[in-house]
C-alpha atoms as a PDB file:
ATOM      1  CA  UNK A   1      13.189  -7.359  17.721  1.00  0.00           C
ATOM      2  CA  UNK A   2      10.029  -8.956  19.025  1.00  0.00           C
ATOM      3  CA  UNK A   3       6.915  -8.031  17.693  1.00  0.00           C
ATOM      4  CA  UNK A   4       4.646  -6.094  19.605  1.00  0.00           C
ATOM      5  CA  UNK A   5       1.334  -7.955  20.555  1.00  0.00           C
ATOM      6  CA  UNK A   6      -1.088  -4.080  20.224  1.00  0.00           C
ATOM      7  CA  UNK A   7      -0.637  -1.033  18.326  1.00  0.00           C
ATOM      8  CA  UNK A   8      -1.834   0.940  21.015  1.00  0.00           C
ATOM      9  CA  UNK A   9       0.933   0.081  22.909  1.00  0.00           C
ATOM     10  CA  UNK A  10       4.138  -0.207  20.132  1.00  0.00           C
ATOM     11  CA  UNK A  11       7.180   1.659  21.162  1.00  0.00           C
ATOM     12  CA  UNK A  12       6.898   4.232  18.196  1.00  0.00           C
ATOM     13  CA  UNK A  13       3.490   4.800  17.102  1.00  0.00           C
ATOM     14  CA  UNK A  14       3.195   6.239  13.812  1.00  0.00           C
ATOM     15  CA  UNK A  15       2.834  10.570  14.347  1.00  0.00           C
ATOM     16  CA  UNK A  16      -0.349  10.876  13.023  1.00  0.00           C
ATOM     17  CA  UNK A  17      -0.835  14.507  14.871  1.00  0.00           C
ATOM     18  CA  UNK A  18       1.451  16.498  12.767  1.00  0.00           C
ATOM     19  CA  UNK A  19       2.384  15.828   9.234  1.00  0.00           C
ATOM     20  CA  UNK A  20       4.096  19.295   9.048  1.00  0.00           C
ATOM     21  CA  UNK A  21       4.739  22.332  10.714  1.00  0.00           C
ATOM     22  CA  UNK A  22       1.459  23.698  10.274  1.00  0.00           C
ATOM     23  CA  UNK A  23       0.124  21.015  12.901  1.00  0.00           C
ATOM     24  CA  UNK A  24      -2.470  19.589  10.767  1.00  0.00           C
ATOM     25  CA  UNK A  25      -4.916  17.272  12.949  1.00  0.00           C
ATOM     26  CA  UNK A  26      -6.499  14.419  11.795  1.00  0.00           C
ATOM     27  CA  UNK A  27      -9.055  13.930  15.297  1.00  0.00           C
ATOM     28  CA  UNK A  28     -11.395  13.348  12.194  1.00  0.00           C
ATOM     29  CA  UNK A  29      -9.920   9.963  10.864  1.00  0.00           C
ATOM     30  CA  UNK A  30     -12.250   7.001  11.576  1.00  0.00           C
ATOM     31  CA  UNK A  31     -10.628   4.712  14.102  1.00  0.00           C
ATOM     32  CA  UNK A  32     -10.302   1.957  11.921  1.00  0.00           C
ATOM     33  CA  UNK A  33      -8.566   3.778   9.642  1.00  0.00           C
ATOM     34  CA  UNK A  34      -6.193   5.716  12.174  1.00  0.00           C
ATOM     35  CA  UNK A  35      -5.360   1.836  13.943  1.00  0.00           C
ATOM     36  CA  UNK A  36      -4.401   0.571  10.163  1.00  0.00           C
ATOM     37  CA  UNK A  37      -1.957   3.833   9.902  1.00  0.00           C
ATOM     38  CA  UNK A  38      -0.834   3.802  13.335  1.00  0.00           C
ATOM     39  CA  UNK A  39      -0.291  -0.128  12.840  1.00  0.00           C
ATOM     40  CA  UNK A  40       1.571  -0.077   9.472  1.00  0.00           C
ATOM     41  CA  UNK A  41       3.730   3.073   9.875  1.00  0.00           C
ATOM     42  CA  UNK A  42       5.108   2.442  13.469  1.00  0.00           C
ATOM     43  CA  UNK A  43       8.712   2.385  13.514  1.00  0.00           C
ATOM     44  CA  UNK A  44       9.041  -1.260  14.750  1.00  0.00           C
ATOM     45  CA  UNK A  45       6.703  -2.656  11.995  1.00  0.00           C
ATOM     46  CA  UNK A  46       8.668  -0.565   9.205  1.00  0.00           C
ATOM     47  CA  UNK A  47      11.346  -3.800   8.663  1.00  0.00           C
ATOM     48  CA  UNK A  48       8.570  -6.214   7.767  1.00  0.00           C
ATOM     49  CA  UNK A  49       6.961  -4.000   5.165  1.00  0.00           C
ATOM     50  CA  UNK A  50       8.390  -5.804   2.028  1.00  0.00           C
ATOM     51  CA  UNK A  51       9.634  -8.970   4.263  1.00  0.00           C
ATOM     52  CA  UNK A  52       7.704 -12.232   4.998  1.00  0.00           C
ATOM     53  CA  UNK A  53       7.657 -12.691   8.387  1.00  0.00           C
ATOM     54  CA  UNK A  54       5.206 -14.920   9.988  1.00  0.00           C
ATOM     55  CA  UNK A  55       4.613 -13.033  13.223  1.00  0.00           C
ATOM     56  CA  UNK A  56       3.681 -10.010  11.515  1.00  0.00           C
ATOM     57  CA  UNK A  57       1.228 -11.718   8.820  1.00  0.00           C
ATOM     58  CA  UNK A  58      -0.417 -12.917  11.912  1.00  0.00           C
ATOM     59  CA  UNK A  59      -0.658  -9.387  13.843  1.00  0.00           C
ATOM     60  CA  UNK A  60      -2.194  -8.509  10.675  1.00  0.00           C
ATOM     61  CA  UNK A  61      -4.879 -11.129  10.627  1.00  0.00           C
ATOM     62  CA  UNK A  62      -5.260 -10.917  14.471  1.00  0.00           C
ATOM     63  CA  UNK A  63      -5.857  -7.205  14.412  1.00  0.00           C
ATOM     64  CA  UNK A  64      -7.261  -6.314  10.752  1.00  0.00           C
ATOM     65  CA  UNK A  65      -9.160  -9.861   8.921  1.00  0.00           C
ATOM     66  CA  UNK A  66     -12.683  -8.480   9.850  1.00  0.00           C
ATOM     67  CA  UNK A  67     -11.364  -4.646   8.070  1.00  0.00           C
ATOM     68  CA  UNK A  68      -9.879  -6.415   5.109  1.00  0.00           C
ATOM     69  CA  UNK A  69     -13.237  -8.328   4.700  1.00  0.00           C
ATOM     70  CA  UNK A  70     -15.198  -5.207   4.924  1.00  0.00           C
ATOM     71  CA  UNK A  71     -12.796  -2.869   2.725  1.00  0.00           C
ATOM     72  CA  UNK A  72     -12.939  -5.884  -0.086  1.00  0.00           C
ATOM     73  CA  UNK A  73     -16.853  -4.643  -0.040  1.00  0.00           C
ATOM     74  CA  UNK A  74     -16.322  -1.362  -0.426  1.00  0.00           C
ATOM     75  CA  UNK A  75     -17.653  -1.333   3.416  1.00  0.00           C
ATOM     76  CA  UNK A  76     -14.674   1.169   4.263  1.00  0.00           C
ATOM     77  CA  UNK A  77     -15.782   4.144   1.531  1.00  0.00           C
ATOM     78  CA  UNK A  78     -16.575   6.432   5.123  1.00  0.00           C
ATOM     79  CA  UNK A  79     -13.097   6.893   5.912  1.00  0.00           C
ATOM     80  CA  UNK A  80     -12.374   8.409   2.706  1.00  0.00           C
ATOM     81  CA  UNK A  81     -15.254  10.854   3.135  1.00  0.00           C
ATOM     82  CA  UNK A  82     -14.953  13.812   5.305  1.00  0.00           C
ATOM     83  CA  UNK A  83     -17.027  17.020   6.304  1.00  0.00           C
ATOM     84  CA  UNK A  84     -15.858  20.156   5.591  1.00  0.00           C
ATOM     85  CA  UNK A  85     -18.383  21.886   7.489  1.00  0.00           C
ATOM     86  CA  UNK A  86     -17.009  20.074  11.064  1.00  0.00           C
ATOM     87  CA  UNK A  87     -13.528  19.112  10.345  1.00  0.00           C
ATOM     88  CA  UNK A  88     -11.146  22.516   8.688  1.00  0.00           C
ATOM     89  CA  UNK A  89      -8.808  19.488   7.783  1.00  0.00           C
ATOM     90  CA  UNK A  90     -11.056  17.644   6.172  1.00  0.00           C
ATOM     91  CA  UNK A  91      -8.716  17.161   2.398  1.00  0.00           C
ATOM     92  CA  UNK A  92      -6.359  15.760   4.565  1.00  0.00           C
ATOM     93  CA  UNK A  93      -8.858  13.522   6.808  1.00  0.00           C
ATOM     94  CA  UNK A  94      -9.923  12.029   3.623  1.00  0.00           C
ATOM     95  CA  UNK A  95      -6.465  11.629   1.915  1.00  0.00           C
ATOM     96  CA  UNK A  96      -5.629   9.811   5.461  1.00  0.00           C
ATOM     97  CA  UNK A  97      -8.546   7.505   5.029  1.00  0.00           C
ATOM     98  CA  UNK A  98      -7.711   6.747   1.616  1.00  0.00           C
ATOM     99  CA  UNK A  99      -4.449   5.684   2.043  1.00  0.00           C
ATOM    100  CA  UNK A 100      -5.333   3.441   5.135  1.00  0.00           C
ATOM    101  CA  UNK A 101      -8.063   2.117   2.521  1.00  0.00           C
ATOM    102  CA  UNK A 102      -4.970   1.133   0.158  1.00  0.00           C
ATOM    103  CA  UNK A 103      -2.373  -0.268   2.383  1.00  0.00           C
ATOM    104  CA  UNK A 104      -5.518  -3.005   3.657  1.00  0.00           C
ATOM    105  CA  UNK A 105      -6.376  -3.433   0.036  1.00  0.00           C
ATOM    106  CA  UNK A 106      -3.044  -3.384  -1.281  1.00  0.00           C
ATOM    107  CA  UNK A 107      -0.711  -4.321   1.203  1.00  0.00           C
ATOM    108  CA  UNK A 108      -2.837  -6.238   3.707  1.00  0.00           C
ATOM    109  CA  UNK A 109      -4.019  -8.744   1.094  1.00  0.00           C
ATOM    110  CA  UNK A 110      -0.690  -9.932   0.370  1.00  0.00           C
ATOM    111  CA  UNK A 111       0.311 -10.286   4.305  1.00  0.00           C
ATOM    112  CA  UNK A 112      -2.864 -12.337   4.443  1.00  0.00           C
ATOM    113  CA  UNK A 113      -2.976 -14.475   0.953  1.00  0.00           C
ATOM    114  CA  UNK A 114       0.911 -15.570   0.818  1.00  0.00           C
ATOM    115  CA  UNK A 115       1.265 -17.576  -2.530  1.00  0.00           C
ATOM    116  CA  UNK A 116      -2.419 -17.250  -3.156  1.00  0.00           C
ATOM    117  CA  UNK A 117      -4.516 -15.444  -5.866  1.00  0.00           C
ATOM    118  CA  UNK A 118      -6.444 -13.221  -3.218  1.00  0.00           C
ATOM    119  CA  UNK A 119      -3.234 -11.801  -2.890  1.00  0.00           C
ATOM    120  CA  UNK A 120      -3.718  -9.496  -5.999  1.00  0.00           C
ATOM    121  CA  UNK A 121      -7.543  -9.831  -6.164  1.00  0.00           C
ATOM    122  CA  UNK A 122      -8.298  -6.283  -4.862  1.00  0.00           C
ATOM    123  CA  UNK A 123      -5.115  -4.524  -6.848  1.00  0.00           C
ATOM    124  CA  UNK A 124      -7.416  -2.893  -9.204  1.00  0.00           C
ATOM    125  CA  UNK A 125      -9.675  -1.466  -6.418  1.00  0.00           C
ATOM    126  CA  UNK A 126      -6.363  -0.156  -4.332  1.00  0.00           C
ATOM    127  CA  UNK A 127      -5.252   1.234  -8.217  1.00  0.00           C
ATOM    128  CA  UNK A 128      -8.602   2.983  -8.723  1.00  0.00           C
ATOM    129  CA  UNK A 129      -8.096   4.632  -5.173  1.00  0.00           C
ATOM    130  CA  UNK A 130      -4.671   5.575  -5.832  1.00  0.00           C
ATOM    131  CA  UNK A 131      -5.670   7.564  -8.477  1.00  0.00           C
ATOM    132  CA  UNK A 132      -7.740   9.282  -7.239  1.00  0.00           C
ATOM    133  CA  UNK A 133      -5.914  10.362  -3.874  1.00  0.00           C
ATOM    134  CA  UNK A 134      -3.219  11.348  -6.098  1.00  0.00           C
ATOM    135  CA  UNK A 135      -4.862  14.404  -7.358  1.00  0.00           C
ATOM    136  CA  UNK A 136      -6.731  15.533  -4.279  1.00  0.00           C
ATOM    137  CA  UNK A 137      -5.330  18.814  -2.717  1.00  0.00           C
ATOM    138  CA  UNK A 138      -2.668  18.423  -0.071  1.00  0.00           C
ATOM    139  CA  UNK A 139      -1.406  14.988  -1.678  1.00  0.00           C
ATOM    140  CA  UNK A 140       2.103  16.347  -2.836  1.00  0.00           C
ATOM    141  CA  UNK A 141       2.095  17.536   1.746  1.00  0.00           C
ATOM    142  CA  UNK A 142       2.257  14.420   2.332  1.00  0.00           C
ATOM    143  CA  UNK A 143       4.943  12.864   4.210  1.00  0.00           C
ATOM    144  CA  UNK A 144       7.252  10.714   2.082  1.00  0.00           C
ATOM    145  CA  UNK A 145       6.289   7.262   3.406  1.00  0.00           C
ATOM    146  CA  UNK A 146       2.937   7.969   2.964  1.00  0.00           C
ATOM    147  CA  UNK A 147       2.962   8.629  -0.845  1.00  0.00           C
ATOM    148  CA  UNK A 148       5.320   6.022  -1.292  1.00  0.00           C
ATOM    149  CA  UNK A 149       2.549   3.478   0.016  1.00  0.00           C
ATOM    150  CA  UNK A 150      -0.638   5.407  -2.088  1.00  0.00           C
ATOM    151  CA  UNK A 151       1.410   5.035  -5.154  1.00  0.00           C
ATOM    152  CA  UNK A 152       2.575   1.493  -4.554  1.00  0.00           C
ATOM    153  CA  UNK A 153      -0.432  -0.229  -6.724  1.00  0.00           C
ATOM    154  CA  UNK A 154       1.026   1.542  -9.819  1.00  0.00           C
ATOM    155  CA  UNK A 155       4.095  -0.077  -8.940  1.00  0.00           C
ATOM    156  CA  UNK A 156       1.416  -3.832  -8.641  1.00  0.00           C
ATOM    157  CA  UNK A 157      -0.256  -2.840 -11.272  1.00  0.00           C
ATOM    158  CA  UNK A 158       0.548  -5.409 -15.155  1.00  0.00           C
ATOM    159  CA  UNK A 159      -0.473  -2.403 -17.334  1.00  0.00           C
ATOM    160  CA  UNK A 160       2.627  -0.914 -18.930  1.00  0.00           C
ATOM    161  CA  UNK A 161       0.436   2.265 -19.660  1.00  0.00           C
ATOM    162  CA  UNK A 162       0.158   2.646 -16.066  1.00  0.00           C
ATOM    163  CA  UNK A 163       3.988   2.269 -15.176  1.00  0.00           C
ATOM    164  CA  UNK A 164       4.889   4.915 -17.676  1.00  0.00           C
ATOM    165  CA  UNK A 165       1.919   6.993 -16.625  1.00  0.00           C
ATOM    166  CA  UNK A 166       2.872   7.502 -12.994  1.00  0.00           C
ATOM    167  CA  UNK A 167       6.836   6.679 -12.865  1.00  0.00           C
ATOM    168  CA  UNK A 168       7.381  10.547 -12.521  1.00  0.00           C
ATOM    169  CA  UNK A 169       5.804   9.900  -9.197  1.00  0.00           C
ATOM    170  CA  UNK A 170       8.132   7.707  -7.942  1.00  0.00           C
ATOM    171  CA  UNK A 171      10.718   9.722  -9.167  1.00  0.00           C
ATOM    172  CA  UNK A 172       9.512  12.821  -6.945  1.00  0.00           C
ATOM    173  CA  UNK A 173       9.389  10.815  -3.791  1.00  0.00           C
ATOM    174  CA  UNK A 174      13.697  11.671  -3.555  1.00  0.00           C
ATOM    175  CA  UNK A 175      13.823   7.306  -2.425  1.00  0.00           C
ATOM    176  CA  UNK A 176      16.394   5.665  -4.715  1.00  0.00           C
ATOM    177  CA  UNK A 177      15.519   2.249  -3.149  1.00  0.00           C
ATOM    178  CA  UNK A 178      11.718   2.526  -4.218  1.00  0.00           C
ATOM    179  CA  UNK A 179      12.809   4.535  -7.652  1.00  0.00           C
ATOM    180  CA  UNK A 180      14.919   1.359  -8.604  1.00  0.00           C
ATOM    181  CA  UNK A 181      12.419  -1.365  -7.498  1.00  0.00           C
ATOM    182  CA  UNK A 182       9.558   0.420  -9.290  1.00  0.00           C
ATOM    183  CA  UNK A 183      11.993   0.548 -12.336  1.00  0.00           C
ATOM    184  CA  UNK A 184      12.324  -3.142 -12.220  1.00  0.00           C
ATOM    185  CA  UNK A 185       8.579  -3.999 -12.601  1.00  0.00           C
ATOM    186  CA  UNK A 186       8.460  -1.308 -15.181  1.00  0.00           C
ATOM    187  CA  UNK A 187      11.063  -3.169 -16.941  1.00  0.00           C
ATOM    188  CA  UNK A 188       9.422  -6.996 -16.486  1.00  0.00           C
ATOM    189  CA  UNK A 189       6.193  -5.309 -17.664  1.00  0.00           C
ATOM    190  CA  UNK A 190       7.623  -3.607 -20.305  1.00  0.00           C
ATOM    191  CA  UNK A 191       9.305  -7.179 -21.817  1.00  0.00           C
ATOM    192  CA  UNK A 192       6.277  -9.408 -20.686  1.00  0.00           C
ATOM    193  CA  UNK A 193       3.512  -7.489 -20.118  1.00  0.00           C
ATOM    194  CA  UNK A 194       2.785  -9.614 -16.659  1.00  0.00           C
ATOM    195  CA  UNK A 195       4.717 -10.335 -14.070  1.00  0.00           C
ATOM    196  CA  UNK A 196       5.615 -14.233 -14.512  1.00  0.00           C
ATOM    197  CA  UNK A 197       6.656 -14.896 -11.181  1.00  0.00           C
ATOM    198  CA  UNK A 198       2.632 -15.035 -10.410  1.00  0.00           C
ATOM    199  CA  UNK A 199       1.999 -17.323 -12.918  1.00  0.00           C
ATOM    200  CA  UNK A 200       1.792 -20.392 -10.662  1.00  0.00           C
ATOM    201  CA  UNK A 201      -0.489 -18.598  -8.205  1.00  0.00           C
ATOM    202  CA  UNK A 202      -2.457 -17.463 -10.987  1.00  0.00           C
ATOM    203  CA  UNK A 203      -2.732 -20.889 -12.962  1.00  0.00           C
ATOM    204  CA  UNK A 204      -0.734 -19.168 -15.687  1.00  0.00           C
ATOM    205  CA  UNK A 205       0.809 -20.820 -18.370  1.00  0.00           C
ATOM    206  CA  UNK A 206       4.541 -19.924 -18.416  1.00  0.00           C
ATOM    207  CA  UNK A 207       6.407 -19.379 -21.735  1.00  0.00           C
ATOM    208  CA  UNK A 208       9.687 -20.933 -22.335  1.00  0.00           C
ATOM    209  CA  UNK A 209      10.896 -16.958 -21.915  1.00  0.00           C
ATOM    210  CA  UNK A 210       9.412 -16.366 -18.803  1.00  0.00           C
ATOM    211  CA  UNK A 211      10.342 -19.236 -17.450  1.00  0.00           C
ATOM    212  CA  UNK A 212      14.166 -18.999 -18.833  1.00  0.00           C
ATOM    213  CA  UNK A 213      13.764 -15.205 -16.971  1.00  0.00           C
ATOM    214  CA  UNK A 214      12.288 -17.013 -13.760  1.00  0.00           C
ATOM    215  CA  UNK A 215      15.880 -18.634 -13.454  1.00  0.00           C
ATOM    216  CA  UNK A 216      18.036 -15.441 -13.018  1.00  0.00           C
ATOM    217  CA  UNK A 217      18.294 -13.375  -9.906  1.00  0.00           C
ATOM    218  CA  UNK A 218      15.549 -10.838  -8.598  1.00  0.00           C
ATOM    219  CA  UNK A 219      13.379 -12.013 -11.144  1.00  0.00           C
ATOM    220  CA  UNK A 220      10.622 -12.341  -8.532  1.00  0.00           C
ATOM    221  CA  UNK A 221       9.092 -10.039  -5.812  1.00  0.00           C
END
């Protein structure tokens, strides 16, 4: 399926109206923030989300570079902010923005940096967010897709502590595809306490274990 050239005009924008049957809005969202979600979770962008695919690393670039810059500065902390006193949504406005905030910090970065060490340069800011989004009110609401994607730097993240932390997470999302992958960093962390497949792109040295482990199948990510 060809890639569509603008969000605003993809075949099955994301619904970011009504996340459940109480119709809660989010009119609030900053527009940035409401093109990264309607960009990421439309349906015909959902089959590049853990696939390289040259097309859609450049949509990305096309539509978001200037964002990613900005969010990399901390430039994008207003979409994670909302007023109570003007929006009656507002935990969920700012659990929107924060999520947005992690798929450009998290996700974006390695659609942009491809075999480069930018790629995992802002994992500890998208981890710091993650926690805290995770125990804002509303979070456990949240569509499926959407917790599966403010969780996903615990699943990036080379600290054992935080695999075992937050694996009961993954577990409550009911996806047996992202329960098993998360399980399989878990268990490279676990034995190495890094993921050796980003050795290289981290100048790394590789031990003679890690690099026996390299050899076998679905070693790398």
């Amino acid at each position: 399926m060809a890639l569509s050239t603008d969000y605003s005009t993809a075949k099955n924008p994301a619904n970011l109206s009504q996340l459940d049957p109480q119709n809660i809005s989010l009119e609030h969202l900053a527009a940035d923030a409401r093109a990264v979600l309607d960009f990421w979770f439309d349906k015909d962008n959902e089959q590049y989300w853990f696939a390289q695919n040259d097309a859609f690393d450049k949509q990305i670039k096309n539509k978001f570079y200037n964002i990613w810059q900005a969010a990399k500065q901390g430039e994008c902390v207003s979409w994670r902010i909302a007023d109570a006193a003007t929006d009656s949504n507002s935990s969920v406005t700012a659990l929107a923005g924060r999520l947005a905030e992690i798929i450009v910090l998290d996700q974006f970065s390695r659609n942009l940096c491809r075999e480069q060490a930018c790629a995992f340069a802002q994992d500890g800011m998208a981890l710091a967010l993650a926690q805290e989004a995770i125990g804002q009110p509303y979070f456990d609401t949240l569509p499926a897709q959407w917790r599966k994607f403010i969780i996903m730097p615990f699943m990036h993240s080379e600290s054992a502590m935080i695999h075992e932390r937050y694996l009961p997470l993954f577990k409550q999302l009911n996806d047996a595809t992202t329960l098993e992958f998360e399980e399989r960093h878990k268990e490279i962390i676990d034995k190495f306490g890094r993921y050796p497949h980003r050795n290289d792109t981290l100048d790394r040295e590789t031990t003679d274990e890690e690099e026996a482990f390299l050899k076998q199948p679905n070693s790398s990510f």
